[in-house]
PDB file of N, CA and C in Angstrom:
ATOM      1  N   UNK A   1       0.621 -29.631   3.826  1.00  0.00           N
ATOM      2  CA  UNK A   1      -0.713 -30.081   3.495  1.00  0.00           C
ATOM      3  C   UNK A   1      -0.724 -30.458   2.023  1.00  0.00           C
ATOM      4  N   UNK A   2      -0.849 -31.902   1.485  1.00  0.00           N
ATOM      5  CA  UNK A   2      -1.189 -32.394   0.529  1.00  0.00           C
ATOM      6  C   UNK A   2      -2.575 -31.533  -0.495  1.00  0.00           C
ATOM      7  N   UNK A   3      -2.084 -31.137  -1.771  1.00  0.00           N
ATOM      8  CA  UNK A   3      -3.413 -30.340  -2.588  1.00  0.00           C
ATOM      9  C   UNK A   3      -4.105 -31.793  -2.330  1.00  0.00           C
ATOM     10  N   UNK A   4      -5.179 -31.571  -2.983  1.00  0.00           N
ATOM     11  CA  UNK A   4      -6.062 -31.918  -3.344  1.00  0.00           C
ATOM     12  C   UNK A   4      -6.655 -32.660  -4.869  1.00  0.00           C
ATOM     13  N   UNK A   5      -7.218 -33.112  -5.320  1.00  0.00           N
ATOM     14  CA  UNK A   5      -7.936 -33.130  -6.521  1.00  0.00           C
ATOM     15  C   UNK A   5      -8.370 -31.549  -7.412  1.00  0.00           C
ATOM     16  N   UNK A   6      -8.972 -31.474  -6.219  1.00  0.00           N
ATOM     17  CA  UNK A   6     -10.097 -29.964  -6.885  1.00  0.00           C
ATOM     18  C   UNK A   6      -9.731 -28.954  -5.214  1.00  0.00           C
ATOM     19  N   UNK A   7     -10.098 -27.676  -5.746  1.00  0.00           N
ATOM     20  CA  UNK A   7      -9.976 -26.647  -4.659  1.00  0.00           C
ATOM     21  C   UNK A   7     -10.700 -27.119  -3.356  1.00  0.00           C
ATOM     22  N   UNK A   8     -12.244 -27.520  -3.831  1.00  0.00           N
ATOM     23  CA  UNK A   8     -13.109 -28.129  -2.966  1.00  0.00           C
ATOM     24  C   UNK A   8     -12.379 -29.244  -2.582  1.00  0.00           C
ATOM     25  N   UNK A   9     -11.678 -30.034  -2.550  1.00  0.00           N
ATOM     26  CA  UNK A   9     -11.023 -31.543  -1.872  1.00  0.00           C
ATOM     27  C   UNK A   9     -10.131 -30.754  -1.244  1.00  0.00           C
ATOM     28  N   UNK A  10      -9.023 -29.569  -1.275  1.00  0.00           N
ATOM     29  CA  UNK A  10      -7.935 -29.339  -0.867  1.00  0.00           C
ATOM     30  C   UNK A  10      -8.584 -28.885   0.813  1.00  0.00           C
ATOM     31  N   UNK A  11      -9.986 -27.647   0.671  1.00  0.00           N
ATOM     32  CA  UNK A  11     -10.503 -27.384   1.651  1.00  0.00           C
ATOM     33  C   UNK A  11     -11.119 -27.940   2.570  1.00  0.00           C
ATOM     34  N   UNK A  12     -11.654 -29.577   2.124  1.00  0.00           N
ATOM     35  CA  UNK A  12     -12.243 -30.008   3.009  1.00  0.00           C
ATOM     36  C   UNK A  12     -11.417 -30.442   3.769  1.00  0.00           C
ATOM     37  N   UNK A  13     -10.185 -31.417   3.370  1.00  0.00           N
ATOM     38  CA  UNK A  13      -9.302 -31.791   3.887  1.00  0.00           C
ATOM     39  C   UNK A  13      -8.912 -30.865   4.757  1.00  0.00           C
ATOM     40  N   UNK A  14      -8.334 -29.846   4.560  1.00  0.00           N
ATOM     41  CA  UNK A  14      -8.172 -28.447   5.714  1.00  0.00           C
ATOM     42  C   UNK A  14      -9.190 -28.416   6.724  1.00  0.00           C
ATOM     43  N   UNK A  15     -10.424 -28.366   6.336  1.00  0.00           N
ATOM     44  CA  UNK A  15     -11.286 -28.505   7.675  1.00  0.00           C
ATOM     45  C   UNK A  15     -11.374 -29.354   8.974  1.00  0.00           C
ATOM     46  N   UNK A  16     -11.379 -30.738   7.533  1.00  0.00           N
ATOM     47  CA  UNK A  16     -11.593 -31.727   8.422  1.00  0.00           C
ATOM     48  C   UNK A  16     -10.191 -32.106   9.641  1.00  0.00           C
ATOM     49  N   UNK A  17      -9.266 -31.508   9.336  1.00  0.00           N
ATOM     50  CA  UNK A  17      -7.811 -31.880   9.871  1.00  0.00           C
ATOM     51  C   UNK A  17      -7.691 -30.811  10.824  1.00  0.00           C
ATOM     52  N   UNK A  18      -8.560 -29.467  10.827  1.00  0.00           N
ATOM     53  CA  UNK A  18      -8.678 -28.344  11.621  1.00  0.00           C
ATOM     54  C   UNK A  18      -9.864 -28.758  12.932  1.00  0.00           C
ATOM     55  N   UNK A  19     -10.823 -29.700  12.799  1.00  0.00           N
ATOM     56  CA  UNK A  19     -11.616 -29.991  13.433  1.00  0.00           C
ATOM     57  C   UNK A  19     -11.008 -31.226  14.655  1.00  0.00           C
ATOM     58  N   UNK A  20     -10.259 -31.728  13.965  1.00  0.00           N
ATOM     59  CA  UNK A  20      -9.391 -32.870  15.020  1.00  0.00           C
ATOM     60  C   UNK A  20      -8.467 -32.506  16.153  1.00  0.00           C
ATOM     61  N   UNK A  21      -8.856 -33.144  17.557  1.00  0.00           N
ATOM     62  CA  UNK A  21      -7.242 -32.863  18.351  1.00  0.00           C
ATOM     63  C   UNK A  21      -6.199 -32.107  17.865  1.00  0.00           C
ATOM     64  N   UNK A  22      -5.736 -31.110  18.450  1.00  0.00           N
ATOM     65  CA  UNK A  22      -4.546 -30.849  18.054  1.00  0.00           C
ATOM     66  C   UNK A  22      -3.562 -31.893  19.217  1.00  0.00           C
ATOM     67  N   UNK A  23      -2.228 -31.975  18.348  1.00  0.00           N
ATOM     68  CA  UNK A  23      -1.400 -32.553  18.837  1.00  0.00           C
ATOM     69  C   UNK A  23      -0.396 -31.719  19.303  1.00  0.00           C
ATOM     70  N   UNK A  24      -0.165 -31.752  20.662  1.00  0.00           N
ATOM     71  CA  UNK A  24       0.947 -31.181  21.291  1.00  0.00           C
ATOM     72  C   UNK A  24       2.636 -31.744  20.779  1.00  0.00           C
ATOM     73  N   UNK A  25       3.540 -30.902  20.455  1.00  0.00           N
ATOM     74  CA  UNK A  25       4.878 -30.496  19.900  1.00  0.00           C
ATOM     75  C   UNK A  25       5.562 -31.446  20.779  1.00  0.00           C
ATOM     76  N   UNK A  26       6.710 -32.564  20.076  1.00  0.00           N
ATOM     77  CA  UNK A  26       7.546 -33.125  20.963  1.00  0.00           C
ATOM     78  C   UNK A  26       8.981 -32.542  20.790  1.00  0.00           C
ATOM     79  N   UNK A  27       9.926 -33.250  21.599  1.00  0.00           N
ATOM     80  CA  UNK A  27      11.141 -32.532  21.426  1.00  0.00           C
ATOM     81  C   UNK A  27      11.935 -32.453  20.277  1.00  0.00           C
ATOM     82  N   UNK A  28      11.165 -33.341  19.218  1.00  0.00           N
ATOM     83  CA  UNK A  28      11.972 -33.309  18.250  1.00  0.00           C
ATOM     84  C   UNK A  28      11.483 -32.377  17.290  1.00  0.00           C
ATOM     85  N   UNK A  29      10.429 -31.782  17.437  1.00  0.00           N
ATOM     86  CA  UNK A  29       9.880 -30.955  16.446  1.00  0.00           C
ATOM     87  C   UNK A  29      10.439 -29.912  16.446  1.00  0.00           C
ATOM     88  N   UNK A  30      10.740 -28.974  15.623  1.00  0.00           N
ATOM     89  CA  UNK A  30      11.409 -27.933  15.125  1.00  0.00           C
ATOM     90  C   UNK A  30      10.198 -27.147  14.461  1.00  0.00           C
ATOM     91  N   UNK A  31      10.185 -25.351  15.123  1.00  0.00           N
ATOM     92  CA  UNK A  31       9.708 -23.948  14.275  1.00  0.00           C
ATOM     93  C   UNK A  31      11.228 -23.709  13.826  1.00  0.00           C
ATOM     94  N   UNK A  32      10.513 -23.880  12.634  1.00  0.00           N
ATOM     95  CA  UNK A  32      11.266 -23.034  11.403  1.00  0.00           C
ATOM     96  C   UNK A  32      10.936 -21.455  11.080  1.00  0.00           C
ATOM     97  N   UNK A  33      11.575 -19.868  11.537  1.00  0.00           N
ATOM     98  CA  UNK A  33      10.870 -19.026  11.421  1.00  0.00           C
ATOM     99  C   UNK A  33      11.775 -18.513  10.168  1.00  0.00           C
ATOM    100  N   UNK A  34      11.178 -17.840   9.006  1.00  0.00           N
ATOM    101  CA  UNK A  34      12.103 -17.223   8.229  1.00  0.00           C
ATOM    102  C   UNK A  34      11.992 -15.905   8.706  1.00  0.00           C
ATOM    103  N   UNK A  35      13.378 -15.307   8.191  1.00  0.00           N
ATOM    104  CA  UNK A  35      13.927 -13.959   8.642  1.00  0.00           C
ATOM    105  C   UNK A  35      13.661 -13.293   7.033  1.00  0.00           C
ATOM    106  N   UNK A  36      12.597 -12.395   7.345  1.00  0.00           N
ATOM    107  CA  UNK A  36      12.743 -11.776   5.411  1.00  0.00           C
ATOM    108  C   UNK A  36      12.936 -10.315   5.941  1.00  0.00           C
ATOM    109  N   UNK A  37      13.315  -9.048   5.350  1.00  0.00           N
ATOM    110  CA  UNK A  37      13.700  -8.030   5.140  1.00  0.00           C
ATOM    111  C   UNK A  37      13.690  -7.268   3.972  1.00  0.00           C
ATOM    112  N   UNK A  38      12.496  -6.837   3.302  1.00  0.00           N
ATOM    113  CA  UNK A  38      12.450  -5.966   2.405  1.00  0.00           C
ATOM    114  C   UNK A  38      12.239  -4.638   2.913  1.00  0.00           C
ATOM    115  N   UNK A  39      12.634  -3.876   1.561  1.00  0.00           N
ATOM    116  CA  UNK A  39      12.672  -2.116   1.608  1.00  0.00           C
ATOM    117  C   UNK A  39      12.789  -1.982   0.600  1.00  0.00           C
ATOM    118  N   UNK A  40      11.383  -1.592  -0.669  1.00  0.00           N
ATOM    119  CA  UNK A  40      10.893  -1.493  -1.871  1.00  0.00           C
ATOM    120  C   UNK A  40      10.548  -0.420  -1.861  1.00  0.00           C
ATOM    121  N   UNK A  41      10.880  -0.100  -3.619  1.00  0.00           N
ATOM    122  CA  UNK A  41      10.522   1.609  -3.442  1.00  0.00           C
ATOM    123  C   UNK A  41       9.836   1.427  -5.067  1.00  0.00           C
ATOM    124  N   UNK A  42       8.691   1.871  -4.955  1.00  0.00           N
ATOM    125  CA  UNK A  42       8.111   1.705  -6.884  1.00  0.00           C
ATOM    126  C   UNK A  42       7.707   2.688  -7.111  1.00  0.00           C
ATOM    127  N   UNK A  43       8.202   3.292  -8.227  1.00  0.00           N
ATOM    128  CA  UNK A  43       7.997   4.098  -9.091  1.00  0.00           C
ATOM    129  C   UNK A  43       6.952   4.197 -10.131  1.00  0.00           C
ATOM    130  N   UNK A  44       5.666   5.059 -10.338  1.00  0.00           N
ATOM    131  CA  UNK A  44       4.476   5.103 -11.450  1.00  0.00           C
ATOM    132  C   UNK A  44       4.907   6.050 -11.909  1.00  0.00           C
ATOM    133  N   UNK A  45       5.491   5.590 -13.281  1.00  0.00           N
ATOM    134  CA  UNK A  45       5.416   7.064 -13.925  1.00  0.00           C
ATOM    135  C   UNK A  45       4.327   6.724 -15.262  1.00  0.00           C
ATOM    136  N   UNK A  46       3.172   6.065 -15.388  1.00  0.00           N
ATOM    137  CA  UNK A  46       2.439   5.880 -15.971  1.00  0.00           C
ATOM    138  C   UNK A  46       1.296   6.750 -15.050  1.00  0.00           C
ATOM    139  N   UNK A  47       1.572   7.041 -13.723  1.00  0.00           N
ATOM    140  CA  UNK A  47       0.849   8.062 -13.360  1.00  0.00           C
ATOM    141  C   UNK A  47       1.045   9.646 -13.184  1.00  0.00           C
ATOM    142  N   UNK A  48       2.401   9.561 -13.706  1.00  0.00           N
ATOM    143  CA  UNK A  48       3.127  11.164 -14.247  1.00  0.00           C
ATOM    144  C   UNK A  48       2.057  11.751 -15.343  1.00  0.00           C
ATOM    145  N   UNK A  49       1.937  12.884 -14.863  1.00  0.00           N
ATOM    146  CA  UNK A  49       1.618  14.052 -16.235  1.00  0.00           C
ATOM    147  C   UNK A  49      -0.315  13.427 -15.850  1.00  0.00           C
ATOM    148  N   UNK A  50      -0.653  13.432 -15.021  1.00  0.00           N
ATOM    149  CA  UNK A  50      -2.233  13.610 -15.092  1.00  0.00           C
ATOM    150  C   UNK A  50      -2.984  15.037 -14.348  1.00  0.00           C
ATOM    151  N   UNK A  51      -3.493  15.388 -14.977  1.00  0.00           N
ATOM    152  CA  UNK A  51      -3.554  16.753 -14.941  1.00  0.00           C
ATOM    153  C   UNK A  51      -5.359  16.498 -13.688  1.00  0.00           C
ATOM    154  N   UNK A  52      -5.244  17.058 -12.568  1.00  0.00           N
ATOM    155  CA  UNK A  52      -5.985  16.994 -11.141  1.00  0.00           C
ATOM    156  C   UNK A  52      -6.941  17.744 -11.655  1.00  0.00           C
ATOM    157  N   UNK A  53      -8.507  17.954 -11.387  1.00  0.00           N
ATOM    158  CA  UNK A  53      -9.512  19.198 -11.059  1.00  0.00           C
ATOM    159  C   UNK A  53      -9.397  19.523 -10.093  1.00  0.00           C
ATOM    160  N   UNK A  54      -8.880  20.714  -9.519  1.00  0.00           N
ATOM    161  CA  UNK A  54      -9.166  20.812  -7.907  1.00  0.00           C
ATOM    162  C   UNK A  54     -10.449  21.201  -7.760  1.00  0.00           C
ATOM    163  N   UNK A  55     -11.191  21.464  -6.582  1.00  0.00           N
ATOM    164  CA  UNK A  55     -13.221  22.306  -6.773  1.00  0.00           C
ATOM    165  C   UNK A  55     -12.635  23.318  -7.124  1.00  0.00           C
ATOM    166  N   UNK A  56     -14.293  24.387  -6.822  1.00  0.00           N
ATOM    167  CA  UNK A  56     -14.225  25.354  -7.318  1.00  0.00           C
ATOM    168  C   UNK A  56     -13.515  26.612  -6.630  1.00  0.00           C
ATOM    169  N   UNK A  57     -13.127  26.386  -5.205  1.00  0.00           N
ATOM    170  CA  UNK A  57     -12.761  27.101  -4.291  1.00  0.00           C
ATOM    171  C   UNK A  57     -11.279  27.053  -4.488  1.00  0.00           C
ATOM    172  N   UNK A  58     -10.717  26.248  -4.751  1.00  0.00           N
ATOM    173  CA  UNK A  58      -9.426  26.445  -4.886  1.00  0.00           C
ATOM    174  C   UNK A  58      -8.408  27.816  -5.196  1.00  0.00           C
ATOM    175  N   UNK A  59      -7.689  28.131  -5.425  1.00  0.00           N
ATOM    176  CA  UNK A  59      -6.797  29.344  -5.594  1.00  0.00           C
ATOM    177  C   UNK A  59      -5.553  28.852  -6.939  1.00  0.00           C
ATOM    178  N   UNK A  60      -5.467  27.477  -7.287  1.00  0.00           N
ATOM    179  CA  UNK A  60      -4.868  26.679  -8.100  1.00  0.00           C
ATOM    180  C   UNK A  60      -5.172  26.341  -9.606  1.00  0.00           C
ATOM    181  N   UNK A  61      -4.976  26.007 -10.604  1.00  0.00           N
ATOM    182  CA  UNK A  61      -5.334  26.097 -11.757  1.00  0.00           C
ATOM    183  C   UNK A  61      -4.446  24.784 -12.634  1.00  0.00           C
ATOM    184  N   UNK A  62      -4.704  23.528 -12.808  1.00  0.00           N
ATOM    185  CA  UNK A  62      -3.812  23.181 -13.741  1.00  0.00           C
ATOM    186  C   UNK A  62      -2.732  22.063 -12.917  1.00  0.00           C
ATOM    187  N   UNK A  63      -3.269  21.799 -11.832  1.00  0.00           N
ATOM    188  CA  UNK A  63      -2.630  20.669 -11.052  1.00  0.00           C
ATOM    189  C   UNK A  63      -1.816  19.051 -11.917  1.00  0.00           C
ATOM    190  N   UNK A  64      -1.023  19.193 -11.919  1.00  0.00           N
ATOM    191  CA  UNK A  64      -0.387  17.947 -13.131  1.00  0.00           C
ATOM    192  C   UNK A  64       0.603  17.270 -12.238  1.00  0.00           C
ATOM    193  N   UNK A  65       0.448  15.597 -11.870  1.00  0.00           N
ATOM    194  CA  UNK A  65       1.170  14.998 -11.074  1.00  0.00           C
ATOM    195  C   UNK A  65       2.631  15.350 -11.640  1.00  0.00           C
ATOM    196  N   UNK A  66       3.604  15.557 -11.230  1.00  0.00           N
ATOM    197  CA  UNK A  66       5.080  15.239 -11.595  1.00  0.00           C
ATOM    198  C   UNK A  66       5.476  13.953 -11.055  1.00  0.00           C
ATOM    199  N   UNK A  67       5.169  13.468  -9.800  1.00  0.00           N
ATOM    200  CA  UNK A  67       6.175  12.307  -9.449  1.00  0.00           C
ATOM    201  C   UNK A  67       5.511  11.383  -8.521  1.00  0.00           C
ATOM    202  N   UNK A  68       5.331  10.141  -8.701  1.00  0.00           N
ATOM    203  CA  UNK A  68       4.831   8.944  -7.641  1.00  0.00           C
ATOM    204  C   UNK A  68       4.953   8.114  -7.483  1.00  0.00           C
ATOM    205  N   UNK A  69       5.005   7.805  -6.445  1.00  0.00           N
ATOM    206  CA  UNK A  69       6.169   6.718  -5.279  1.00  0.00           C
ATOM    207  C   UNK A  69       5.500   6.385  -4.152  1.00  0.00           C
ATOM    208  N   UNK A  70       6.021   4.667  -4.078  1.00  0.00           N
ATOM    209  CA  UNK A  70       5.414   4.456  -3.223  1.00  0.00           C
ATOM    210  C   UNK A  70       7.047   3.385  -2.544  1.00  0.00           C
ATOM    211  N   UNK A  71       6.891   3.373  -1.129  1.00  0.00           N
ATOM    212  CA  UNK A  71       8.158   2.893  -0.063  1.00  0.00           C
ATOM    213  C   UNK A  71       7.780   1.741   0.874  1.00  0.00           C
ATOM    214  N   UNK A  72       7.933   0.725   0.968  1.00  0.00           N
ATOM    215  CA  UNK A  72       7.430  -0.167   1.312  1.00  0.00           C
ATOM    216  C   UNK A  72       8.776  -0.738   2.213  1.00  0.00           C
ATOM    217  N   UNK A  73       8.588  -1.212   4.020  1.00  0.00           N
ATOM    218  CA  UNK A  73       9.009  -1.952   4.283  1.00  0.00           C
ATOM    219  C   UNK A  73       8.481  -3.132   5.248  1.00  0.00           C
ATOM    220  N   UNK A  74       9.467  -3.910   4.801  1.00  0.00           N
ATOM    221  CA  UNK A  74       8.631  -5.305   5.787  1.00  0.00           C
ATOM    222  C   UNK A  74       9.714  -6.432   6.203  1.00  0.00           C
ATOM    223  N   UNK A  75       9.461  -6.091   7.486  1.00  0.00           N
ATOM    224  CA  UNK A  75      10.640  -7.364   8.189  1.00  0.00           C
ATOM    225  C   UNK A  75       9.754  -8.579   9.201  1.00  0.00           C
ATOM    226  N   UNK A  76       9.920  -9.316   8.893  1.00  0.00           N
ATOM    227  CA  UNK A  76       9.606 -10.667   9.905  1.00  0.00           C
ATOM    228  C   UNK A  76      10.499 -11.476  10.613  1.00  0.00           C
ATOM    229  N   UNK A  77      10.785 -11.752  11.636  1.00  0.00           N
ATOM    230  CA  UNK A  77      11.369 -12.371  12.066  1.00  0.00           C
ATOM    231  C   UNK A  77      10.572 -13.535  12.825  1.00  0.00           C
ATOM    232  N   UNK A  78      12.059 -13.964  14.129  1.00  0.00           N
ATOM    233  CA  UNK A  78      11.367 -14.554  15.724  1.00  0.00           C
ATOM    234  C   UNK A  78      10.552 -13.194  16.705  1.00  0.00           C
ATOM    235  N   UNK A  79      10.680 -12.135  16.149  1.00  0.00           N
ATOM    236  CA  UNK A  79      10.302 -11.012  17.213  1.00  0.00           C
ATOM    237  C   UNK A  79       8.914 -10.891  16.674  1.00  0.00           C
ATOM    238  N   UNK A  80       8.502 -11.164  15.580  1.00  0.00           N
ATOM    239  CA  UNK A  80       7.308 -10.801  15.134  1.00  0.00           C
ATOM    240  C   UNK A  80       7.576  -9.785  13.355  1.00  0.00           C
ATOM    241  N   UNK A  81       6.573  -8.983  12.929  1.00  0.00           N
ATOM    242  CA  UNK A  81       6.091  -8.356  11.712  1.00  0.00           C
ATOM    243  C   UNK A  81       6.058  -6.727  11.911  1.00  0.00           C
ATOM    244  N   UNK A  82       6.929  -5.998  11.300  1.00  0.00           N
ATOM    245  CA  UNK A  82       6.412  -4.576  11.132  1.00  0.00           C
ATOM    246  C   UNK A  82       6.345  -4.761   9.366  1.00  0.00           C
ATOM    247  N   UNK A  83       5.285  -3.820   9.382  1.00  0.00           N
ATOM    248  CA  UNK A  83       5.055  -3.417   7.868  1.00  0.00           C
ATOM    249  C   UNK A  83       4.676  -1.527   8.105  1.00  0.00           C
ATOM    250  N   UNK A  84       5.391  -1.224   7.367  1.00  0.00           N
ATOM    251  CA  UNK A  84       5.403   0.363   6.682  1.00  0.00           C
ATOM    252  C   UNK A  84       4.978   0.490   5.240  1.00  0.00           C
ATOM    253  N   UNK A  85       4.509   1.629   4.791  1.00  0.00           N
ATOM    254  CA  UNK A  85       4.170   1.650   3.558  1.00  0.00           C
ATOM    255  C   UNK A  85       4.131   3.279   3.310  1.00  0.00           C
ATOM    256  N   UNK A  86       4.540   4.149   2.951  1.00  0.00           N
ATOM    257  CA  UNK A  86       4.704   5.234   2.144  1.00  0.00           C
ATOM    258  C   UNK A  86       4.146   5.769   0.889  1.00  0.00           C
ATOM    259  N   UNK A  87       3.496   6.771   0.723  1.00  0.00           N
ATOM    260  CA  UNK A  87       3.126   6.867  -0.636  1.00  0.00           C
ATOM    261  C   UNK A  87       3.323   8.181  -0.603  1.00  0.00           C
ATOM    262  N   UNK A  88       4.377   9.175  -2.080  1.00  0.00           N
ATOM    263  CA  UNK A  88       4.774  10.535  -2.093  1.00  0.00           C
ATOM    264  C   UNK A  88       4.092  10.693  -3.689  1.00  0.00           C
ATOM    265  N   UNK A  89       3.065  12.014  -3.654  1.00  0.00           N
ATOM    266  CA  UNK A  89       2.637  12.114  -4.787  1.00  0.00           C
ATOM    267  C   UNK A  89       3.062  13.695  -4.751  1.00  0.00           C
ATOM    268  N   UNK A  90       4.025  14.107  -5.807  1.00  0.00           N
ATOM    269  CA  UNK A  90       3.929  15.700  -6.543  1.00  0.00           C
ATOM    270  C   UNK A  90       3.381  16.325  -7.246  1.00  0.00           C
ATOM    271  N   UNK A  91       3.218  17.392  -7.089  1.00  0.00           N
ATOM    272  CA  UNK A  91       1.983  18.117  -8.308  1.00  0.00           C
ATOM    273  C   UNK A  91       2.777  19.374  -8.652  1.00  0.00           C
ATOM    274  N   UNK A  92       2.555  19.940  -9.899  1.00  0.00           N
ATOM    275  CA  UNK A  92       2.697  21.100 -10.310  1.00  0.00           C
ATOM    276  C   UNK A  92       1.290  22.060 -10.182  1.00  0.00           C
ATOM    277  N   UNK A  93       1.451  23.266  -9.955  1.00  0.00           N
ATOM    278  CA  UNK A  93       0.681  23.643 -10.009  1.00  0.00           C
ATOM    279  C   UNK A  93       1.014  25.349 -10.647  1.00  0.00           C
ATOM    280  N   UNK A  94      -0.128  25.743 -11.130  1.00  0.00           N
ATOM    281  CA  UNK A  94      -0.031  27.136 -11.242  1.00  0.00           C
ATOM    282  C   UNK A  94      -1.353  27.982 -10.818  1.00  0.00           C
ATOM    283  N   UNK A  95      -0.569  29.442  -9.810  1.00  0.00           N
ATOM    284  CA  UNK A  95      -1.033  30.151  -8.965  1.00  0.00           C
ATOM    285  C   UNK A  95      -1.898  30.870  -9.869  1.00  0.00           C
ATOM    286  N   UNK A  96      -2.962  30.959  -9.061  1.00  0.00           N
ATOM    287  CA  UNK A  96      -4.379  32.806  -9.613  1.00  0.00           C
ATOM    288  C   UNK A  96      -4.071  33.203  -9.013  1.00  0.00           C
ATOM    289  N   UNK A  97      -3.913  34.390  -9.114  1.00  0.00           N
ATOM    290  CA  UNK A  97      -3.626  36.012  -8.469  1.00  0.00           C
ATOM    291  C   UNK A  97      -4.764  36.157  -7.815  1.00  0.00           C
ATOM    292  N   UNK A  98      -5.110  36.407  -6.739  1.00  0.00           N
ATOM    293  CA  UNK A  98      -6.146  37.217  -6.002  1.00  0.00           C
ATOM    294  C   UNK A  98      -7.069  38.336  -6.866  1.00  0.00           C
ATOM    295  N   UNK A  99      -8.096  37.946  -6.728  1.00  0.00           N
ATOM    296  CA  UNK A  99      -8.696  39.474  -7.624  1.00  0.00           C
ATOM    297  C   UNK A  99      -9.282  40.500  -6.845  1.00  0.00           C
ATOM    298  N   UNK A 100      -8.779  41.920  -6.956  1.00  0.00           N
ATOM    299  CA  UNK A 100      -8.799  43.134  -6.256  1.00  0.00           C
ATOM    300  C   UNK A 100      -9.816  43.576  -7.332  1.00  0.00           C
ATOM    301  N   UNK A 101     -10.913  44.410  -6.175  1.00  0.00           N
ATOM    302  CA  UNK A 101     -11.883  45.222  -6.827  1.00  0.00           C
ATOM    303  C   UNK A 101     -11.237  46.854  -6.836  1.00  0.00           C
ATOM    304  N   UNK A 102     -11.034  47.628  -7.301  1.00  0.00           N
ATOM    305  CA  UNK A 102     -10.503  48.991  -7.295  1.00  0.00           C
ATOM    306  C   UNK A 102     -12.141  49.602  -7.222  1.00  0.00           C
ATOM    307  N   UNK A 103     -11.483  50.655  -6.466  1.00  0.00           N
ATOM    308  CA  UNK A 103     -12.857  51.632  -6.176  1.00  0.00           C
ATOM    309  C   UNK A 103     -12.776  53.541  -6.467  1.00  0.00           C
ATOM    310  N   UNK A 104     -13.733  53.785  -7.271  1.00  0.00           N
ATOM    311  CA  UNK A 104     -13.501  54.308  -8.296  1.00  0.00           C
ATOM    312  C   UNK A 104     -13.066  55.875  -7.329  1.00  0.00           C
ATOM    313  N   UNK A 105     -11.975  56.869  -7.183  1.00  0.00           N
ATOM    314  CA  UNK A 105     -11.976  57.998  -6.909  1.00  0.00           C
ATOM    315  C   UNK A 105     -12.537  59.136  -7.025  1.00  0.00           C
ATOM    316  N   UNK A 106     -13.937  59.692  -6.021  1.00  0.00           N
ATOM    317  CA  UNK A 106     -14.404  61.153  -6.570  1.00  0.00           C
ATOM    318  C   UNK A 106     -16.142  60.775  -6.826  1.00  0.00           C
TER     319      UNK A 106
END
């Protein structure tokens, strides 16, 4: 599809060419399908070291991301599209002790 002048010329043209007969495929026409295959893995460590609020119920104190990642795959073929996507976030954390009431003897 030829651009256009302006965005508006590129779209009308698209319409107007979407609104017409379609033309049925002869023998000489050729699908071209590309075969792509990625398996990406990205790393934020600009999101390392942010320190979480958990509420108030929590049992935790001090939640600080250590590590995040995200796994991405995507294959297309003649069979069709899978897409996967992964995301692993770590935290540090440090434990509160349970608080015990003692009850007084006597």
């Amino acid at each position: 599809m030829p651009l256009g002048a302006t965005l508006q010329a590129t779209i009308q043209s698209v319409l107007k060419r979407a609104a017409q007969e379609p033309v049925p495929p002869t023998d000489e026409d050729e699908l071209a399908i590309p075969k792509l295959n990625f398996d990406l893995r990205g790393d934020f460590p600009e999101l390392e070291g942010l320190v979480l609020q958990p509420g108030s119920n929590a049992r935790v104190k001090g939640l600080e991301t250590t590590s995040v990642k995200q796994l991405v795959r995507f294959q297309f073929n003649e069979s069709g599209a899978i897409l996967k996507s992964e995301a692993a976030i770590a935290v540090g954390a440090t434990a509160m002790a349970p608080q015990y009431r003692r009850n007084p003897i006597g």
